[in-house]
Structures are given as C-alpha cells and as structure tokens.
N, C-alpha and C. Protein backbone atom coordinates (compact mmCIF):
# COMPACT_ATOMS: atom_id res chain seq x y z
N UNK A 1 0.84 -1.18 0.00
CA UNK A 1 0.00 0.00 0.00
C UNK A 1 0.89 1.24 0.00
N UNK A 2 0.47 2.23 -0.85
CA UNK A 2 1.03 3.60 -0.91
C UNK A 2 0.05 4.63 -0.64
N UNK A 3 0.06 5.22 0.46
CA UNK A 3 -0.97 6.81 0.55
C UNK A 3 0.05 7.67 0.03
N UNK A 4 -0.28 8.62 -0.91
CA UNK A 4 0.45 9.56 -1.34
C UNK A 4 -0.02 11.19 -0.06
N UNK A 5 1.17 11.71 -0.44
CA UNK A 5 0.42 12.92 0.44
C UNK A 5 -0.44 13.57 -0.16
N UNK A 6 -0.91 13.93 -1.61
CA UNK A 6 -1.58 14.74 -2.52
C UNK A 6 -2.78 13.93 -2.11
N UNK A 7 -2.89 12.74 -1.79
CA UNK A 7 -4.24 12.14 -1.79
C UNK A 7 -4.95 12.36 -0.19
N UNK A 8 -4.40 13.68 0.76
CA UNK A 8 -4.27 13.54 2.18
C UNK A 8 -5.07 15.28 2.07
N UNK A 9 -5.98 15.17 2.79
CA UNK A 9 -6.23 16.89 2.79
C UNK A 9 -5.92 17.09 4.25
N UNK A 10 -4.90 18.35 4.15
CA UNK A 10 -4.76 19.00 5.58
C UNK A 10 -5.87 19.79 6.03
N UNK A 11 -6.03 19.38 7.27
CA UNK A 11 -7.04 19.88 8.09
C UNK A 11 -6.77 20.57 9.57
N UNK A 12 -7.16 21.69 9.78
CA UNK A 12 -6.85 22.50 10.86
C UNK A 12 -7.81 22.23 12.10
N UNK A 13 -7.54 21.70 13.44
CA UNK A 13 -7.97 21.55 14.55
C UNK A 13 -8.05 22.68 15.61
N UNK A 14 -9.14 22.89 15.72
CA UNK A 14 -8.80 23.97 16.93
C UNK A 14 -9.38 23.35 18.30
N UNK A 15 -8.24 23.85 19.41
CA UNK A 15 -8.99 23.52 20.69
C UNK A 15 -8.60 21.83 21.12
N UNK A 16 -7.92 21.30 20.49
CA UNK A 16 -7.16 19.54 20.56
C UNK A 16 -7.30 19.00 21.51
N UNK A 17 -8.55 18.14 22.06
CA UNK A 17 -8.72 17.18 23.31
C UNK A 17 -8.84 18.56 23.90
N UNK A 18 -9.25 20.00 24.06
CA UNK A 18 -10.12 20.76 25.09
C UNK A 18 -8.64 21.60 25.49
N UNK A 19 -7.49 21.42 24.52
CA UNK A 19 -6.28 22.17 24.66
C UNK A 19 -6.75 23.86 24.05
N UNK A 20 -6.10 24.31 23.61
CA UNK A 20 -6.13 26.20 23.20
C UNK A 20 -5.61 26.00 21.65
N UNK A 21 -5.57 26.96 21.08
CA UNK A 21 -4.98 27.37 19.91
C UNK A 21 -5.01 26.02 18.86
N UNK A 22 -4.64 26.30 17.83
CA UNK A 22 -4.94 25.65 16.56
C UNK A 22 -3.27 24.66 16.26
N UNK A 23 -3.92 23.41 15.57
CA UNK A 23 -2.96 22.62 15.18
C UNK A 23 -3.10 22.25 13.47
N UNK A 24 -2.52 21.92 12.83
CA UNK A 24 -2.39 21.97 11.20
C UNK A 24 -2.06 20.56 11.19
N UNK A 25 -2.93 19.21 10.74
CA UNK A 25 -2.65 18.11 10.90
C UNK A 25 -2.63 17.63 9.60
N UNK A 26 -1.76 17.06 9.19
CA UNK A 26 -2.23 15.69 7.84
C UNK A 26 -1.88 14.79 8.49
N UNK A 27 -3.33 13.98 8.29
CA UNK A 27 -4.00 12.57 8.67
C UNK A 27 -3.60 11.63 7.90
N UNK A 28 -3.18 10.42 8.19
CA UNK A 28 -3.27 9.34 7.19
C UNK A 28 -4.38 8.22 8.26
N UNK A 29 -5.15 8.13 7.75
CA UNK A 29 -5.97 7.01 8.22
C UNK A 29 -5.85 5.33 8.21
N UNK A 30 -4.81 4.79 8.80
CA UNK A 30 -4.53 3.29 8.34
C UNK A 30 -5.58 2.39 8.46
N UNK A 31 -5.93 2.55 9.31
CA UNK A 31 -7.50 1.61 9.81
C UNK A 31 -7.98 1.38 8.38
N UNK A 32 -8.32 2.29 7.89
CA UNK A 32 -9.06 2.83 6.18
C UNK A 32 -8.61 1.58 5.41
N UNK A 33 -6.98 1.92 5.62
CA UNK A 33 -6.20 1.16 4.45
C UNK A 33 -6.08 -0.26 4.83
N UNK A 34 -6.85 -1.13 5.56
CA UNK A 34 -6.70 -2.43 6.21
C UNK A 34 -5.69 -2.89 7.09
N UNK A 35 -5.12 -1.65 7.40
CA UNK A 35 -3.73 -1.46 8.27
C UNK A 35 -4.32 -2.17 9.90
N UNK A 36 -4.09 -3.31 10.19
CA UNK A 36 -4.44 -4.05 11.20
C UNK A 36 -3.85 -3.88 12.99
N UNK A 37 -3.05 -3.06 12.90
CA UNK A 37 -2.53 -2.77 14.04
C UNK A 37 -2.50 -0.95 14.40
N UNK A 38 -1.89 -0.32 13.14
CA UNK A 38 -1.99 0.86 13.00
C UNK A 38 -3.59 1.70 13.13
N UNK A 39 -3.73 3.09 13.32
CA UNK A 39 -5.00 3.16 13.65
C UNK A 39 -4.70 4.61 12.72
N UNK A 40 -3.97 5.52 12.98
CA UNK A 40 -3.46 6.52 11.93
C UNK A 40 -1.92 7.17 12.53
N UNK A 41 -1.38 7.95 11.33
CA UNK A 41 -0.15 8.53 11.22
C UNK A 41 -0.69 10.37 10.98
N UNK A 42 -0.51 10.55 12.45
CA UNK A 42 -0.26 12.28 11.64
C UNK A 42 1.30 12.84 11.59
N UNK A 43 0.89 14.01 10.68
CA UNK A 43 2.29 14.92 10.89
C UNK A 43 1.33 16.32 10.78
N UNK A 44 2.04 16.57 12.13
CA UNK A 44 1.39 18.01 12.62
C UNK A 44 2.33 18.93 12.73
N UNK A 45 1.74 20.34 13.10
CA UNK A 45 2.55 21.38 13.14
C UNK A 45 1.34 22.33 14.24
N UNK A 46 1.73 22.69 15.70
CA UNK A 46 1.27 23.07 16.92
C UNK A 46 1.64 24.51 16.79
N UNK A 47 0.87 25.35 16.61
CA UNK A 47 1.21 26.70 16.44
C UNK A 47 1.77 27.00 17.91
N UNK A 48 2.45 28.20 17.79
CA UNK A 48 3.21 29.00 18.76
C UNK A 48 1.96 28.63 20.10
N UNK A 49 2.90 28.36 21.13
CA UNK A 49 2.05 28.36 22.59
C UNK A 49 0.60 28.16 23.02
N UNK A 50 -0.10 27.36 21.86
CA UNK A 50 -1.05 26.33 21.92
C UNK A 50 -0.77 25.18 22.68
N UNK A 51 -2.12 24.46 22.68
CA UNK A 51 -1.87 23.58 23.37
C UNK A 51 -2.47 21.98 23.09
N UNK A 52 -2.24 20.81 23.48
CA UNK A 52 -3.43 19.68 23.70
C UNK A 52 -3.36 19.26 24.75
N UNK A 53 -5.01 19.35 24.88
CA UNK A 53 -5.81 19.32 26.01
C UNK A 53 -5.18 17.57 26.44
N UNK A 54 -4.54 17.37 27.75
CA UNK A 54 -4.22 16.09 28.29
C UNK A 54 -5.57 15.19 28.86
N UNK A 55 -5.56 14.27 27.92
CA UNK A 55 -6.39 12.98 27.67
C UNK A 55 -6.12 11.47 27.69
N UNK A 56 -7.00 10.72 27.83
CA UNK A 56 -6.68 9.24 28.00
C UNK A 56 -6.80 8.52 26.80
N UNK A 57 -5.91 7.69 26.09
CA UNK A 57 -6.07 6.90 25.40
C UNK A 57 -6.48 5.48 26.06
N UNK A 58 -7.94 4.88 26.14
CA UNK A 58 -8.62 3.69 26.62
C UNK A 58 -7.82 2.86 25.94
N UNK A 59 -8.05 2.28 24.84
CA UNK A 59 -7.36 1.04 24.22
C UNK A 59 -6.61 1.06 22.98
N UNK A 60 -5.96 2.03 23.19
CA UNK A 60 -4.41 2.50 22.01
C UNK A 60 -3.44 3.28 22.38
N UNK A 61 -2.22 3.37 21.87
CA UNK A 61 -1.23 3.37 22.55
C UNK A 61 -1.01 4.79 21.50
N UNK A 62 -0.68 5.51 22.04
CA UNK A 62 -0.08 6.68 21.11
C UNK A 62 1.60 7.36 21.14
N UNK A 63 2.16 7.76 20.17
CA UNK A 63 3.47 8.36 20.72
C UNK A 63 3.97 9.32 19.60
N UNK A 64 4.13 10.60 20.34
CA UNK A 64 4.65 12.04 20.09
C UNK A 64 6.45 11.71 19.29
N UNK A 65 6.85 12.45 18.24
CA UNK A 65 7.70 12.39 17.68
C UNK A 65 7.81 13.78 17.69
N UNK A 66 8.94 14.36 17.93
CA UNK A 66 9.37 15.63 18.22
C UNK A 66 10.52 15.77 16.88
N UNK A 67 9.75 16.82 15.56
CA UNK A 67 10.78 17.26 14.60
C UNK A 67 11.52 18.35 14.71
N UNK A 68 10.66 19.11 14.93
CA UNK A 68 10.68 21.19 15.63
C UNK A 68 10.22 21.39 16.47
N UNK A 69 10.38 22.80 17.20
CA UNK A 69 10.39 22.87 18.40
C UNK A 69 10.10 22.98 19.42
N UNK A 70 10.07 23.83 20.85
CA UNK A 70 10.48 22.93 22.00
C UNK A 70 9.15 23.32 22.89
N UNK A 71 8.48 22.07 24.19
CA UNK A 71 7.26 22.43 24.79
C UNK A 71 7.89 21.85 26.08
N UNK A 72 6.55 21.38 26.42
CA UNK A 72 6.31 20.93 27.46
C UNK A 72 5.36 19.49 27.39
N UNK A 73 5.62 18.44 27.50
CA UNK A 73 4.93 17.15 27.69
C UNK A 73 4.46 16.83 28.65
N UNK A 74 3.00 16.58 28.69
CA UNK A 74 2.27 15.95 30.16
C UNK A 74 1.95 14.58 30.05
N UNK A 75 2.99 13.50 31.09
CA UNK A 75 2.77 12.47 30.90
C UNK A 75 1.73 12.14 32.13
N UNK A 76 0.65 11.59 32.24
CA UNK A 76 0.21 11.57 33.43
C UNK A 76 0.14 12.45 34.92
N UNK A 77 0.01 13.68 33.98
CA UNK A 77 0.19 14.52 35.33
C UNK A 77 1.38 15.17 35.19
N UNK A 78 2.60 14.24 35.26
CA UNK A 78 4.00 14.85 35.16
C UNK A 78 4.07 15.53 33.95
N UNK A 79 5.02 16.79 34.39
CA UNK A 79 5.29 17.22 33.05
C UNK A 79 7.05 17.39 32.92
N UNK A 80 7.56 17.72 31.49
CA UNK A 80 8.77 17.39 31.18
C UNK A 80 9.15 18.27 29.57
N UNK A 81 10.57 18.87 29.74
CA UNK A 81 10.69 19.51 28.53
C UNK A 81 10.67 18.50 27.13
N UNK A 82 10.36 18.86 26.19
CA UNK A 82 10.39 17.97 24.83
C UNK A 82 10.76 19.06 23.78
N UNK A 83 11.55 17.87 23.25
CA UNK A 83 12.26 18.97 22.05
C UNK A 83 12.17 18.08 20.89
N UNK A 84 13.47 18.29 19.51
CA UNK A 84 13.29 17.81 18.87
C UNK A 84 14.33 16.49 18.78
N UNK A 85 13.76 15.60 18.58
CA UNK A 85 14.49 13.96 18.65
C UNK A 85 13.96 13.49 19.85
N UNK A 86 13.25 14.07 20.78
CA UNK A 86 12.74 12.80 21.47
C UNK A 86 11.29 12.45 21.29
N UNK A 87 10.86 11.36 21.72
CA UNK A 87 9.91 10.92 21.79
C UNK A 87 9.06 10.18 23.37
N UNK A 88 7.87 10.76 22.93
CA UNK A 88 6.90 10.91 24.22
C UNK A 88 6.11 9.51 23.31
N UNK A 89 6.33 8.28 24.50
CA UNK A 89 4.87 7.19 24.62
C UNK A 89 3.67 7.47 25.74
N UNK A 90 2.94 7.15 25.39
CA UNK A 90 1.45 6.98 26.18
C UNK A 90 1.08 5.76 25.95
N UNK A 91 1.27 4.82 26.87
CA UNK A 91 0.59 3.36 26.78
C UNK A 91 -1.14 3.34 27.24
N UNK A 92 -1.68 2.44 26.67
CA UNK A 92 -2.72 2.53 26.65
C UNK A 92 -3.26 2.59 28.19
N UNK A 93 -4.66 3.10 28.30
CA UNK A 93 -4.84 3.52 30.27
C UNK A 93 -4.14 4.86 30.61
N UNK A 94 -3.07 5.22 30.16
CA UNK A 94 -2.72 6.77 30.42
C UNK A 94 -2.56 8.09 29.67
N UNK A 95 -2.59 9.00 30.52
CA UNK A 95 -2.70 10.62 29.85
C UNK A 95 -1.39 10.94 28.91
N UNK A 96 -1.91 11.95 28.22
CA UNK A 96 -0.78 12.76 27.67
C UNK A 96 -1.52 14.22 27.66
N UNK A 97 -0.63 14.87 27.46
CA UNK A 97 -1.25 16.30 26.40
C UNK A 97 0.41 17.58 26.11
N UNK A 98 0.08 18.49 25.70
CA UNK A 98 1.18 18.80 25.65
C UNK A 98 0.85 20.44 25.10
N UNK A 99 2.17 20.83 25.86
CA UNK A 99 1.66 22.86 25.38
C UNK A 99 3.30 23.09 25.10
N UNK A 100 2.78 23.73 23.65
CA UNK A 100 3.99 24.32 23.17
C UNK A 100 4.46 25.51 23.15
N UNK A 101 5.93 25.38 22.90
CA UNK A 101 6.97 26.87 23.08
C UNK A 101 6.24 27.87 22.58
N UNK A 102 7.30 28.75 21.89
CA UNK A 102 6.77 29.94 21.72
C UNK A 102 6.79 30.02 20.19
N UNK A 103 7.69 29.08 19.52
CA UNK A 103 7.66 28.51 18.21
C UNK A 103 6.63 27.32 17.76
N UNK A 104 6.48 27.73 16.24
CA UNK A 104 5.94 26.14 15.71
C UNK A 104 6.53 24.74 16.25
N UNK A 105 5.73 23.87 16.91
CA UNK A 105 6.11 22.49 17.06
C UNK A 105 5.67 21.57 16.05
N UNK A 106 6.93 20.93 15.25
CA UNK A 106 6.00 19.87 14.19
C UNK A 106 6.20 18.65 15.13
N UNK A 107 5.83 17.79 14.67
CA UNK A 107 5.73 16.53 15.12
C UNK A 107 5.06 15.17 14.84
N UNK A 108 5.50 13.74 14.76
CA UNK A 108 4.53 12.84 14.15
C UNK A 108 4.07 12.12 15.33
N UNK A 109 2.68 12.00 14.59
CA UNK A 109 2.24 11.23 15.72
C UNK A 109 1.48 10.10 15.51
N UNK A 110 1.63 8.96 16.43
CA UNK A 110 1.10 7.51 15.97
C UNK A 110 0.65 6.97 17.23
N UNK A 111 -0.95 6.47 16.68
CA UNK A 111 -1.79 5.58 17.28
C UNK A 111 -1.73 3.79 16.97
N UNK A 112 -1.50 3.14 18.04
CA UNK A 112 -1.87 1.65 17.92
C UNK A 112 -2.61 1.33 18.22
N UNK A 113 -3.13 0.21 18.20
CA UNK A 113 -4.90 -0.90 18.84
C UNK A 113 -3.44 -1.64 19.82
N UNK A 114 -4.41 -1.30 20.77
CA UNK A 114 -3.61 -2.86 21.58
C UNK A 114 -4.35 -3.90 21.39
C-alpha cells in the first residue's frame, strides 16, 4: 500500500482534546487502508504556545515524535521539557497532552490498537 500525500487533505484543529490554539494536521488514516494494528499517522505542526488538552487513550497506545520545536509534555500529570528527537509514549490507560513553546512544534504522531 502507498498513501500519497496529494491524496491527504490537511485539516486544521482547533482547541485539541479541550487544549487552546490551533494545530495543522495531515492525517493518514490506516485503519481505512486495512492497516491491522496501525490506527493513523499524523504529521502536525502546533502553532506557537497552543496547546493539547491532556487525555486518556482507553485502548491505544499513542506516541509524540518531536521534529521542531520545544514544549512541554504531560505524561500523566508529570510534566517534562520535549524537544526535537525525542519521543513521548502513552501506553494505553494513560494521559498525555502537551503545550507548546513559543515557536511552531512539528511533530509525528502515531496511534496503535492494543
């Protein structure tokens, strides 16, 4: 299977899980594509000092890929600087959310089915 990006419309989120300010997402939907474990692939871009609202993933596992730059990650409450090259997991049963710098944060992000 190939999703091209031309075949992907970017779509703007405002307010992310009950966070502030606007996020610029392209979606790839795997579920769609018979993708059996995968659930989707974004690549986002978190405008200046927005935020997402910290939420529970019930039965999928999600994890933050940090391209550009720098926030703040809420893992369960805790929070922690995030920049670019690391990566934030959320196993399934726990929170995340996350409020960014004062710059654009891009970042990919991926959902599993447990």
């Amino acid at each position: 299977m190939l999703v091209r990006a031309s075949d992907v419309e970017p779509r703007t989120i405002e307010n992310c899980h009950g966070g502030s300010g606007r996020l610029a997402s392209t979606a790839f939907d795997l579920a769609a594509h018979e993708c059996r474990g995968m659930k989707f692939l974004h690549d986002d871009v978190v405008e200046p000092n927005a935020t997402i609202g910290e939420h529970t993933h019930a039965d999928d596992e999600e994890v933050y890929y940090v391209l550009e730059g720098r926030g703040t990650i809420i893992l369960d409450g805790e929070r922690f600087d995030i920049g670019p090259g690391d990566l934030a997991v959320t196993p399934a049963g726990h929170s995340h959310g996350l409020i960014n710098g004062p710059s654009p944060m891009r970042l990919i992000v991926a959902c599993a089915r447990c």
